[in-house]
PDB file of N, CA and C in Angstrom:
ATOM      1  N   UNK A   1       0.844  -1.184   0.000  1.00  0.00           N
ATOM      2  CA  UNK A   1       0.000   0.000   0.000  1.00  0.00           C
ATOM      3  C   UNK A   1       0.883   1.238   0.000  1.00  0.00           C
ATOM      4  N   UNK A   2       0.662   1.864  -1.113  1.00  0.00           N
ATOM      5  CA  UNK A   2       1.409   3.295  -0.934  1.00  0.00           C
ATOM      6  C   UNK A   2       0.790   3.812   0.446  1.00  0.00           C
ATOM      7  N   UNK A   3       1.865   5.192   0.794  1.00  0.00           N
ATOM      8  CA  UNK A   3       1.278   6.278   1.869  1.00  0.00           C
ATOM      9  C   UNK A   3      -0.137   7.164   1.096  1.00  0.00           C
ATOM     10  N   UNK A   4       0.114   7.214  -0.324  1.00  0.00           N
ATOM     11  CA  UNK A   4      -1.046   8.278  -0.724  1.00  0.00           C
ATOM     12  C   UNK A   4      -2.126   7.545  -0.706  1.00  0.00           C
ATOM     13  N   UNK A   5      -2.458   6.027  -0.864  1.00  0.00           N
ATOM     14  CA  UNK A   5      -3.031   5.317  -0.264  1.00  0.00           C
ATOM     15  C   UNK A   5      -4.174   5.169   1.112  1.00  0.00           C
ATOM     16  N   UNK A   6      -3.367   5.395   2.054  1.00  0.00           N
ATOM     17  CA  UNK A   6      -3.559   5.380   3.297  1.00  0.00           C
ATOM     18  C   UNK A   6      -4.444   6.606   3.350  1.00  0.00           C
ATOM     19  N   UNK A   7      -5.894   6.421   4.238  1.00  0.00           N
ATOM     20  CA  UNK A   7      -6.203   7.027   4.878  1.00  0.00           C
ATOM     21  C   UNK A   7      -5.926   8.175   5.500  1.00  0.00           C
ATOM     22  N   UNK A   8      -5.787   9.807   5.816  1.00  0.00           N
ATOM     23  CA  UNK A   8      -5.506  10.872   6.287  1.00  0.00           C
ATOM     24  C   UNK A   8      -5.835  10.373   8.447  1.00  0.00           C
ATOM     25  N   UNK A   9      -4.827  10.086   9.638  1.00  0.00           N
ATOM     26  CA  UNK A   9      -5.133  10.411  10.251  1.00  0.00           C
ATOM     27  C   UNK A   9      -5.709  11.150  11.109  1.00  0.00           C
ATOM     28  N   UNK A  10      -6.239  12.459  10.816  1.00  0.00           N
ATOM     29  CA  UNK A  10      -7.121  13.297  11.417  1.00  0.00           C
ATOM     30  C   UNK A  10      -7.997  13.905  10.233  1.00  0.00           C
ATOM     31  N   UNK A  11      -8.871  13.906  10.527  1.00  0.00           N
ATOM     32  CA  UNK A  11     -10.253  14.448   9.440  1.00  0.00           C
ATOM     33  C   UNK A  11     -10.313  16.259  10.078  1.00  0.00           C
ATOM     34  N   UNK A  12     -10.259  17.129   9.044  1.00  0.00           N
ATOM     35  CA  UNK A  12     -10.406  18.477   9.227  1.00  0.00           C
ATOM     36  C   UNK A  12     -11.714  19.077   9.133  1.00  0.00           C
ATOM     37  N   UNK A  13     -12.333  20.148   9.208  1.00  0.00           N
ATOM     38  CA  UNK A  13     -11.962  20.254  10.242  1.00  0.00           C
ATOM     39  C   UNK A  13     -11.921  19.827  11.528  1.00  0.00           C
ATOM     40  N   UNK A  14     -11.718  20.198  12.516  1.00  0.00           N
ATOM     41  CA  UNK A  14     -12.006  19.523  14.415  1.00  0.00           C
ATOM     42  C   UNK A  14     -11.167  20.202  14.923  1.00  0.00           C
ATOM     43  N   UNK A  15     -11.927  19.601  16.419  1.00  0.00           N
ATOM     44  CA  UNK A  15     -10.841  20.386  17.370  1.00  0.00           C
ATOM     45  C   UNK A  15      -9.396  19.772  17.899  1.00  0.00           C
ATOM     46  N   UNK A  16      -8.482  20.227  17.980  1.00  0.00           N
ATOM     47  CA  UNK A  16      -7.348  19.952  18.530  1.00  0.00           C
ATOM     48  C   UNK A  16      -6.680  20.532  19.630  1.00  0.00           C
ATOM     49  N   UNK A  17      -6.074  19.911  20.628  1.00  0.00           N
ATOM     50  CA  UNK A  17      -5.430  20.374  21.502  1.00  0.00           C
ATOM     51  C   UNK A  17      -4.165  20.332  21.444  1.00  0.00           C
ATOM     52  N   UNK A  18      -3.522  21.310  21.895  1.00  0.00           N
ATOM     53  CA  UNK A  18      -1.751  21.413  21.880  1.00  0.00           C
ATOM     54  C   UNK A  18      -1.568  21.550  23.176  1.00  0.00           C
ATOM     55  N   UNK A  19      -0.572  20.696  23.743  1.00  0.00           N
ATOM     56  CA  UNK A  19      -0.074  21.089  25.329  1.00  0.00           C
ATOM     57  C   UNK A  19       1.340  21.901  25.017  1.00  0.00           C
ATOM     58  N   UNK A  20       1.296  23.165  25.563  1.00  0.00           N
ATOM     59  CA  UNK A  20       2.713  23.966  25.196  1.00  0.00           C
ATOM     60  C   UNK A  20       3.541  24.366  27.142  1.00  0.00           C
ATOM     61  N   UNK A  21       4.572  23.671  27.082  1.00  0.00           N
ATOM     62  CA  UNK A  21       4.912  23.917  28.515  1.00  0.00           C
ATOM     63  C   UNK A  21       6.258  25.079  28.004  1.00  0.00           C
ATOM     64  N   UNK A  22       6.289  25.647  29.273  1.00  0.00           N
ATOM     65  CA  UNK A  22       7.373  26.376  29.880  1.00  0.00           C
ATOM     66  C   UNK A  22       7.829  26.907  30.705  1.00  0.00           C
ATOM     67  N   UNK A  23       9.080  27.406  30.676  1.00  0.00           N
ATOM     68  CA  UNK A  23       9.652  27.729  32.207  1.00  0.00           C
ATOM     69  C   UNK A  23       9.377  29.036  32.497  1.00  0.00           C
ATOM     70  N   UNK A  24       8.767  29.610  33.320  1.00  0.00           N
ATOM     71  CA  UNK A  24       8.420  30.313  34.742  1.00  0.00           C
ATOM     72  C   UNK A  24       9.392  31.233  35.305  1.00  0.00           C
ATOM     73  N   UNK A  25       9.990  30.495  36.043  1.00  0.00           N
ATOM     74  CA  UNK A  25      10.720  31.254  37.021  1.00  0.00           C
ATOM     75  C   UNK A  25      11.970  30.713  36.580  1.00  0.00           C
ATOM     76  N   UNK A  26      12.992  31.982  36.586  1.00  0.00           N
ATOM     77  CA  UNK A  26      13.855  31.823  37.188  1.00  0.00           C
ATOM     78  C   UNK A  26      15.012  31.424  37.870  1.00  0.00           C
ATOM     79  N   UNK A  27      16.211  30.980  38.286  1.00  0.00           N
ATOM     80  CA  UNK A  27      16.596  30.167  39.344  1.00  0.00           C
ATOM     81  C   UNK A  27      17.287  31.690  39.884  1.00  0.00           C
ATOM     82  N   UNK A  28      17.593  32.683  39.641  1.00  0.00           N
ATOM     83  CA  UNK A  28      17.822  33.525  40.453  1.00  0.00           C
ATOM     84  C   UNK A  28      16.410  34.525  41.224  1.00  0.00           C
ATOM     85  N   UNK A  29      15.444  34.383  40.736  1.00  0.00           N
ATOM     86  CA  UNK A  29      14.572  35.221  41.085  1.00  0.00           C
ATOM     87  C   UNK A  29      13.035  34.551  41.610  1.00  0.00           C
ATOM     88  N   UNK A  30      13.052  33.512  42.717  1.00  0.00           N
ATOM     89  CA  UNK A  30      11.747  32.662  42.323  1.00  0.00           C
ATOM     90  C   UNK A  30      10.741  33.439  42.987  1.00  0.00           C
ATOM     91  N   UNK A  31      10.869  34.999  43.284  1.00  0.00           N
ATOM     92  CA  UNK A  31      10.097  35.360  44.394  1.00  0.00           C
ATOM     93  C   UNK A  31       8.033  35.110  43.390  1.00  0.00           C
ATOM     94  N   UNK A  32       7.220  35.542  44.126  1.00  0.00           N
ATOM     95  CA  UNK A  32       5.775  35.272  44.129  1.00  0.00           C
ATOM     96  C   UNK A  32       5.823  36.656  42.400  1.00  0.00           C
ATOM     97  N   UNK A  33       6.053  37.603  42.830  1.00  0.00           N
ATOM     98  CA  UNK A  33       5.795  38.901  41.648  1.00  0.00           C
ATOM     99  C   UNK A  33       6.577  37.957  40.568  1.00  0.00           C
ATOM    100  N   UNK A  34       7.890  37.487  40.352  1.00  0.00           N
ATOM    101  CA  UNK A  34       8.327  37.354  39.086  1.00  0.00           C
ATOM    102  C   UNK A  34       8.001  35.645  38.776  1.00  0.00           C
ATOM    103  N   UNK A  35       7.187  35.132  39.902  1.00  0.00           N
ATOM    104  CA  UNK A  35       6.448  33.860  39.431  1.00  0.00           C
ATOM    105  C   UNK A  35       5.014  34.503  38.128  1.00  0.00           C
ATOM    106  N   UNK A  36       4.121  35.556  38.696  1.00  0.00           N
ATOM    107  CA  UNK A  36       3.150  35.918  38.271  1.00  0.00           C
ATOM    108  C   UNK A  36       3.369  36.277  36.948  1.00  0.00           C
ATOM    109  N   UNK A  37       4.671  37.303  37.085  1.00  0.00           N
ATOM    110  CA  UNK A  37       5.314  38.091  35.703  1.00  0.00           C
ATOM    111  C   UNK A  37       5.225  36.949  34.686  1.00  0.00           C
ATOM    112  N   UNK A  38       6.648  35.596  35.134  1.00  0.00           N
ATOM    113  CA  UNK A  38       6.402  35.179  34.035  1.00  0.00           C
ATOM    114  C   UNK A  38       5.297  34.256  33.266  1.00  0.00           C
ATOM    115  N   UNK A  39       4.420  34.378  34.404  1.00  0.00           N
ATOM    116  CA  UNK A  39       3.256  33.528  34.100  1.00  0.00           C
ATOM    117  C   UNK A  39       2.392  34.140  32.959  1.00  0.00           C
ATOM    118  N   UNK A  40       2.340  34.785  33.345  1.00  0.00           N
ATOM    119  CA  UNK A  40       1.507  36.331  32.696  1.00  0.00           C
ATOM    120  C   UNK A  40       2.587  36.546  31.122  1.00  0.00           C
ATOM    121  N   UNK A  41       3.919  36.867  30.960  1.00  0.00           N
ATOM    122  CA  UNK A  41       4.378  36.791  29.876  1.00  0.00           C
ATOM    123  C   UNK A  41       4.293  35.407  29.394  1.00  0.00           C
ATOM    124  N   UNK A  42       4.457  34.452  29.483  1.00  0.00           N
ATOM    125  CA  UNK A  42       4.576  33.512  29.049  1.00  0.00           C
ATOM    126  C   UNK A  42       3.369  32.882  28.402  1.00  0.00           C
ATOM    127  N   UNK A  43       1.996  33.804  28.866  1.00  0.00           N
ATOM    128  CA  UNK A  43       0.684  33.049  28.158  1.00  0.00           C
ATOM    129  C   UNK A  43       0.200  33.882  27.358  1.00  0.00           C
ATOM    130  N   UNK A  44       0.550  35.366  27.406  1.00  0.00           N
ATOM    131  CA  UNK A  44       0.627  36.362  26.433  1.00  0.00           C
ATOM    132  C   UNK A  44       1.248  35.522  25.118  1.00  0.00           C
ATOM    133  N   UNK A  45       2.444  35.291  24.943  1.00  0.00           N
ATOM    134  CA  UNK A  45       3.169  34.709  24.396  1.00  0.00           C
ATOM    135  C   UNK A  45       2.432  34.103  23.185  1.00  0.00           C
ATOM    136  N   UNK A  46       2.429  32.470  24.268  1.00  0.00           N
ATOM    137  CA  UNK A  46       1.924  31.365  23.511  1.00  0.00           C
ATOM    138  C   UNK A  46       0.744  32.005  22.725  1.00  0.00           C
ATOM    139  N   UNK A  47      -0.514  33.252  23.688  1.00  0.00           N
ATOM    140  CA  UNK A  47      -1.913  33.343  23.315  1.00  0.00           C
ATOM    141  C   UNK A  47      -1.571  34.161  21.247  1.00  0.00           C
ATOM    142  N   UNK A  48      -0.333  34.535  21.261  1.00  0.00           N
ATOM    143  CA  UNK A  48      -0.199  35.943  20.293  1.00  0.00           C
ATOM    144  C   UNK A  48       0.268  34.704  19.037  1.00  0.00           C
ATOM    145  N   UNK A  49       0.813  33.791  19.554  1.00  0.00           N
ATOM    146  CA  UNK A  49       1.071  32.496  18.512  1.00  0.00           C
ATOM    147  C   UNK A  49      -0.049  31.928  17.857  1.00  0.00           C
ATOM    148  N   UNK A  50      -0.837  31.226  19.098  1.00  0.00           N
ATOM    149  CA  UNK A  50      -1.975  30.877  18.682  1.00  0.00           C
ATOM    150  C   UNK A  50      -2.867  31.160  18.045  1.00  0.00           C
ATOM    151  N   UNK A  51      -3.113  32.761  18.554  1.00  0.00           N
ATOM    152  CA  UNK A  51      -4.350  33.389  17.413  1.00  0.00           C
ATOM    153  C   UNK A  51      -3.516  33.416  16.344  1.00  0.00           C
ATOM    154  N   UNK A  52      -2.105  33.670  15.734  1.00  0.00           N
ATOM    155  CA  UNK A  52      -2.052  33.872  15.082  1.00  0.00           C
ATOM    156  C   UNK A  52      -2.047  33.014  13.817  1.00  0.00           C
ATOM    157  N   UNK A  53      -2.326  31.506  14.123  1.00  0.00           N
ATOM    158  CA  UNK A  53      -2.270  30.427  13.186  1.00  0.00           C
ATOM    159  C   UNK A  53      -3.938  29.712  13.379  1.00  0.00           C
ATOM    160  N   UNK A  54      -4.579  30.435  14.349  1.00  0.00           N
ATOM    161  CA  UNK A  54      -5.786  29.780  14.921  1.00  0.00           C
ATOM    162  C   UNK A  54      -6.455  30.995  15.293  1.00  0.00           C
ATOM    163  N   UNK A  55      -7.052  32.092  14.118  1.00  0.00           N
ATOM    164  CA  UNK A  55      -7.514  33.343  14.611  1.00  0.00           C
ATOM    165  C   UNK A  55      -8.908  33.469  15.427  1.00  0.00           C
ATOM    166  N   UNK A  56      -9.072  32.157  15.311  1.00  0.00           N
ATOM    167  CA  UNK A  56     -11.003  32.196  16.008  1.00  0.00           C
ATOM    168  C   UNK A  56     -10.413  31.049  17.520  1.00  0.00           C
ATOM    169  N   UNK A  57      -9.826  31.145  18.003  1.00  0.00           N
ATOM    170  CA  UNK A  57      -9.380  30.560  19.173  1.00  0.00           C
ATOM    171  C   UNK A  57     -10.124  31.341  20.316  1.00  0.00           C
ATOM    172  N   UNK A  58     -10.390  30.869  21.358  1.00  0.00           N
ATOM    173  CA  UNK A  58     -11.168  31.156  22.366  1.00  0.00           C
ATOM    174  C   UNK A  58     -10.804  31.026  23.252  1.00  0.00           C
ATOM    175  N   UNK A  59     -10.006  32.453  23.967  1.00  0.00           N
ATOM    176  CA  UNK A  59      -9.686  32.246  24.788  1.00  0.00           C
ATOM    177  C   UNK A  59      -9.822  31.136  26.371  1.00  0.00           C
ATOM    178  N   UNK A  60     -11.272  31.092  26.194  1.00  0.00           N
ATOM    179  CA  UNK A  60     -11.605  30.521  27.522  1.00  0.00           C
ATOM    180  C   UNK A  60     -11.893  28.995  27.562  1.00  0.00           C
ATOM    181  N   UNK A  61     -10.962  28.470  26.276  1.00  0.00           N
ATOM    182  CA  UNK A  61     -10.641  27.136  26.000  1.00  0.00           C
ATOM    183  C   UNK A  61      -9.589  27.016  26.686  1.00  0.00           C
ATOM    184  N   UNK A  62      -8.691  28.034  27.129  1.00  0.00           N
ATOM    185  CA  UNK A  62      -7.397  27.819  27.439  1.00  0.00           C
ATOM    186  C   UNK A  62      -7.442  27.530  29.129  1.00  0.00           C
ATOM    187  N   UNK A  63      -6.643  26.002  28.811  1.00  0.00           N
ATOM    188  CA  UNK A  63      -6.249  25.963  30.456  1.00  0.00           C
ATOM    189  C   UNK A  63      -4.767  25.491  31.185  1.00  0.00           C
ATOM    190  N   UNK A  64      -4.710  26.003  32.199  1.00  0.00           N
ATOM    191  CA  UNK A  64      -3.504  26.729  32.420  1.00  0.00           C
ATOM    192  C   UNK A  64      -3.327  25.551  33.498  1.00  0.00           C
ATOM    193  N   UNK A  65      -2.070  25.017  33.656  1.00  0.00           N
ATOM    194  CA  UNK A  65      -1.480  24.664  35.386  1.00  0.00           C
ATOM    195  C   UNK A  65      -0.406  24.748  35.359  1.00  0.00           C
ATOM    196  N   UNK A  66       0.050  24.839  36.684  1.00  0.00           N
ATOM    197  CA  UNK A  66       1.518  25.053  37.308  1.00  0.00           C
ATOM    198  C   UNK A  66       2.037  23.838  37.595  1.00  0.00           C
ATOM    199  N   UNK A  67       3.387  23.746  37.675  1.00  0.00           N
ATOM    200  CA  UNK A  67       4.088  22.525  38.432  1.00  0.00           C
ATOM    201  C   UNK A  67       4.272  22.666  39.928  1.00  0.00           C
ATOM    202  N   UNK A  68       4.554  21.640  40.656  1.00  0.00           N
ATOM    203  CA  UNK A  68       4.113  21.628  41.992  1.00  0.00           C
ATOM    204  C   UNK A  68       5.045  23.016  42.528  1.00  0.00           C
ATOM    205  N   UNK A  69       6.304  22.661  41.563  1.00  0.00           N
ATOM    206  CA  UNK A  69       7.577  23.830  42.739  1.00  0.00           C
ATOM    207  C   UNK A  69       7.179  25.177  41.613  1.00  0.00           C
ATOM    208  N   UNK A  70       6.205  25.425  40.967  1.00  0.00           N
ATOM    209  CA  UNK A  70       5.839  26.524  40.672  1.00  0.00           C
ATOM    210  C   UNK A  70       7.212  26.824  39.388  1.00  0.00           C
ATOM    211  N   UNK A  71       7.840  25.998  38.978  1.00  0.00           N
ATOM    212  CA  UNK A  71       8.580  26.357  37.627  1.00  0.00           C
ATOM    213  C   UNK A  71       8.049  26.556  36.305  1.00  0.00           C
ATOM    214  N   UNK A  72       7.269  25.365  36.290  1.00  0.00           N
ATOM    215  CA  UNK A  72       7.289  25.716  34.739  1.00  0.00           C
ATOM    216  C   UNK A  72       5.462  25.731  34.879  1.00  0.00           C
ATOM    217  N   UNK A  73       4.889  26.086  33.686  1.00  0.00           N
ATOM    218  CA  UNK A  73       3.846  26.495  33.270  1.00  0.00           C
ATOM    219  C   UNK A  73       3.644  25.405  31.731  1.00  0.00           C
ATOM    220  N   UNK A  74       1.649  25.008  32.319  1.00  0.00           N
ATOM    221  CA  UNK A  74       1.655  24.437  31.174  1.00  0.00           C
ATOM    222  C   UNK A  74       0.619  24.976  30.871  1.00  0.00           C
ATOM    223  N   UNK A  75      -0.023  24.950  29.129  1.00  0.00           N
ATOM    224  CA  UNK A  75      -1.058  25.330  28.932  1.00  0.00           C
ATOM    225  C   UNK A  75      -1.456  24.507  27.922  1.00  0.00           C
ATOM    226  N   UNK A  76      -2.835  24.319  27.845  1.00  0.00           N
ATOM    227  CA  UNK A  76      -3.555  23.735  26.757  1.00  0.00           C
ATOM    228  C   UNK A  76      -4.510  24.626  25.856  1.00  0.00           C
ATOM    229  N   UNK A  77      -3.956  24.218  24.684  1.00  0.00           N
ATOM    230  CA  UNK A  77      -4.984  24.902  23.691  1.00  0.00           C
ATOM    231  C   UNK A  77      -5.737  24.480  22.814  1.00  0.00           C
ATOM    232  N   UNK A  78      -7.202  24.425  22.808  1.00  0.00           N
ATOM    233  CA  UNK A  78      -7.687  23.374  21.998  1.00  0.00           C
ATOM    234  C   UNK A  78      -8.819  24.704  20.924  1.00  0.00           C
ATOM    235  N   UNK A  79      -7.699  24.014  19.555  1.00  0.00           N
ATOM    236  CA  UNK A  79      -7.773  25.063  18.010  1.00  0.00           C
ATOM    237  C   UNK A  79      -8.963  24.084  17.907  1.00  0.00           C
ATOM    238  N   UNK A  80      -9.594  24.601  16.624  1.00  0.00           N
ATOM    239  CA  UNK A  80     -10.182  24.332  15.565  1.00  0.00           C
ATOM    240  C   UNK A  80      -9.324  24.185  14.523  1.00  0.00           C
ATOM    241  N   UNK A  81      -8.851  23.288  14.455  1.00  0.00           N
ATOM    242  CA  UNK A  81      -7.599  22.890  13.042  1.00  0.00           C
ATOM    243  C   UNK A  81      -8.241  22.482  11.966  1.00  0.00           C
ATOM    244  N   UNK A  82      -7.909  23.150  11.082  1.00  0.00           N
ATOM    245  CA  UNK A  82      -8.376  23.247   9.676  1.00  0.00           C
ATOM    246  C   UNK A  82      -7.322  22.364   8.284  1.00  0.00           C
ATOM    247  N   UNK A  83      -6.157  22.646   8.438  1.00  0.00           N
ATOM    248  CA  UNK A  83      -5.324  21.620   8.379  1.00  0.00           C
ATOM    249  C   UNK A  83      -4.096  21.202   8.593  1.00  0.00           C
ATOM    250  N   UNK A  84      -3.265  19.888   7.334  1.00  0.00           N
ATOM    251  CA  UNK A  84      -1.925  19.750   8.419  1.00  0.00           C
ATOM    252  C   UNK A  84      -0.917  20.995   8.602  1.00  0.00           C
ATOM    253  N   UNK A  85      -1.437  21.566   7.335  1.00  0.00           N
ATOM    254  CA  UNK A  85      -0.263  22.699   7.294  1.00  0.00           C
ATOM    255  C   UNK A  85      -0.363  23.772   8.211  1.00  0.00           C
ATOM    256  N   UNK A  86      -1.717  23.939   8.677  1.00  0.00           N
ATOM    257  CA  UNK A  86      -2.242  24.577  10.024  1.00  0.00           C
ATOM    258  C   UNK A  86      -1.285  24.419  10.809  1.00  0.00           C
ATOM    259  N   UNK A  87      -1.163  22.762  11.473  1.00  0.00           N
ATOM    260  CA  UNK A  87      -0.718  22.679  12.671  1.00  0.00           C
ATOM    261  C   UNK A  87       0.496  22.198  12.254  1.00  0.00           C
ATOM    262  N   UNK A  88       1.163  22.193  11.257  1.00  0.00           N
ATOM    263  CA  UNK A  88       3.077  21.620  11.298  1.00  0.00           C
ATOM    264  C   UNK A  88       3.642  23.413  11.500  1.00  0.00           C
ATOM    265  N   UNK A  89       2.522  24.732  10.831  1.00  0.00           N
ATOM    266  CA  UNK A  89       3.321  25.621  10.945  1.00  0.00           C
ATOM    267  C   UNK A  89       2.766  26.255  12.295  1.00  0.00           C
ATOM    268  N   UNK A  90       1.825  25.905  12.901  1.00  0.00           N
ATOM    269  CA  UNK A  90       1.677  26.661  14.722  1.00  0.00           C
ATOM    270  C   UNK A  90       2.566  25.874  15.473  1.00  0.00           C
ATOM    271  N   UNK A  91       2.858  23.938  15.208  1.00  0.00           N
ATOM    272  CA  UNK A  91       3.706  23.661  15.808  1.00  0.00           C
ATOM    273  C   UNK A  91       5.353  23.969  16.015  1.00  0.00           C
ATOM    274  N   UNK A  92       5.448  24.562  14.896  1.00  0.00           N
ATOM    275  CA  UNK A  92       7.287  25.072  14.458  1.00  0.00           C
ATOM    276  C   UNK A  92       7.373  26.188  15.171  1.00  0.00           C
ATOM    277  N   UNK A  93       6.056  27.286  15.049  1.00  0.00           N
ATOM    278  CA  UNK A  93       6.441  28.856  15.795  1.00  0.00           C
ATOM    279  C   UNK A  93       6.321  28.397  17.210  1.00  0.00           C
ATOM    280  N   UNK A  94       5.450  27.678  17.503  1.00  0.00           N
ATOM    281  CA  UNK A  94       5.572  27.396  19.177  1.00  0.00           C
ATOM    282  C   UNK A  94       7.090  26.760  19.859  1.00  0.00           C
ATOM    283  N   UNK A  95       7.599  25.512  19.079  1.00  0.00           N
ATOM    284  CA  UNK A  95       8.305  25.006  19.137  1.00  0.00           C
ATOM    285  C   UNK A  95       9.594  26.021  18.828  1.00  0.00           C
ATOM    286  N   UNK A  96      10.155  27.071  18.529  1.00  0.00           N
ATOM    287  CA  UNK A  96      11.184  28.067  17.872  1.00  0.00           C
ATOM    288  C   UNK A  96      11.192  29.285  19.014  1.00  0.00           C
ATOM    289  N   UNK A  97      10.057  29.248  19.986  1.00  0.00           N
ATOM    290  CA  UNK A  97       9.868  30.521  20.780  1.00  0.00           C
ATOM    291  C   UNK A  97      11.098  30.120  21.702  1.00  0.00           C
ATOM    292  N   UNK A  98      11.579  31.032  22.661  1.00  0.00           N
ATOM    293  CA  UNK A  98      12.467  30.680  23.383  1.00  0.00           C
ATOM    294  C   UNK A  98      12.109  30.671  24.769  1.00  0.00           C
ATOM    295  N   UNK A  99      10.796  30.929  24.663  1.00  0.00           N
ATOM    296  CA  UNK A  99      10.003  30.268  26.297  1.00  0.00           C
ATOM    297  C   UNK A  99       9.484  28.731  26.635  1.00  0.00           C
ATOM    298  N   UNK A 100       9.697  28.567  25.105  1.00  0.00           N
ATOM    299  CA  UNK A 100       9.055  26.791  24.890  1.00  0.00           C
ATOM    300  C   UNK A 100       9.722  25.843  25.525  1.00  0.00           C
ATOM    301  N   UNK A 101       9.569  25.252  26.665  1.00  0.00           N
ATOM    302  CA  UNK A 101      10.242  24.037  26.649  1.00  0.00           C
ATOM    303  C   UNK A 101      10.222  22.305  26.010  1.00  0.00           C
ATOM    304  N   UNK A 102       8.546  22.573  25.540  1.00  0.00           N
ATOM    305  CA  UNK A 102       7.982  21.505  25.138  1.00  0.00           C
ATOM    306  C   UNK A 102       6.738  21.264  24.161  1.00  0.00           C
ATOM    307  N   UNK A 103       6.528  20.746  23.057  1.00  0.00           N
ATOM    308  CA  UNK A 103       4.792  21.179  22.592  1.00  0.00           C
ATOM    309  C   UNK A 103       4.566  19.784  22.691  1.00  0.00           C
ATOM    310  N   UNK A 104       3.739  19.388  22.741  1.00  0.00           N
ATOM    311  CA  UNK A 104       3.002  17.979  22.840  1.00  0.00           C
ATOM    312  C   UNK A 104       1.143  18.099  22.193  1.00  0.00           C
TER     313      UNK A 104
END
């Protein structure tokens, strides 16, 4: 069986979720203000990515948690993906930021 063959694993449109983690704090500065700061920059961030490959994104899809020692920050974002080229090019800008530690 060729690949062009094969079936498309995800049918477009739908919704998709991206888990995008990153680091937080610090190791010189873990106080409570520059926990918030980078919490706060860091979802600015990801949010200015997202709309920008996923312009009808909703915000209040987005959900947020911390790690226990308050380092890193994760967030979930669940697009309306339209297609692959959608998400190979939101996954590259997320993945290229230098707050990213991880996209999943």
């Amino acid at each position: 069986m060729n690949s062009s063959d094969q079936p498309p694993l995800i049918e477009y449109p739908c919704d998709f979720p991206i888990k995008i983690i990153g680091r937080v704090t610090s190791q010189e500065s873990p106080s409570a203000a520059s926990l918030e700061h980078g919490r706060q920059e860091f979802t600015q961030a990801i949010l200015a990515i997202v709309k920008r490959h996923a312009p009808d994104f909703n915000e209040a899809r987005l959900e947020a948690r911390i790690s226990k020692k308050n380092t890193y920050l994760s967030l979930t974002c669940t697009i309306r993906a339209t297609s692959r080229a959608q998400l190979d090019a939101l996954y590259q800008e997320l993945c290229d930021h230098p707050m990213v530690t991880m996209v999943l």
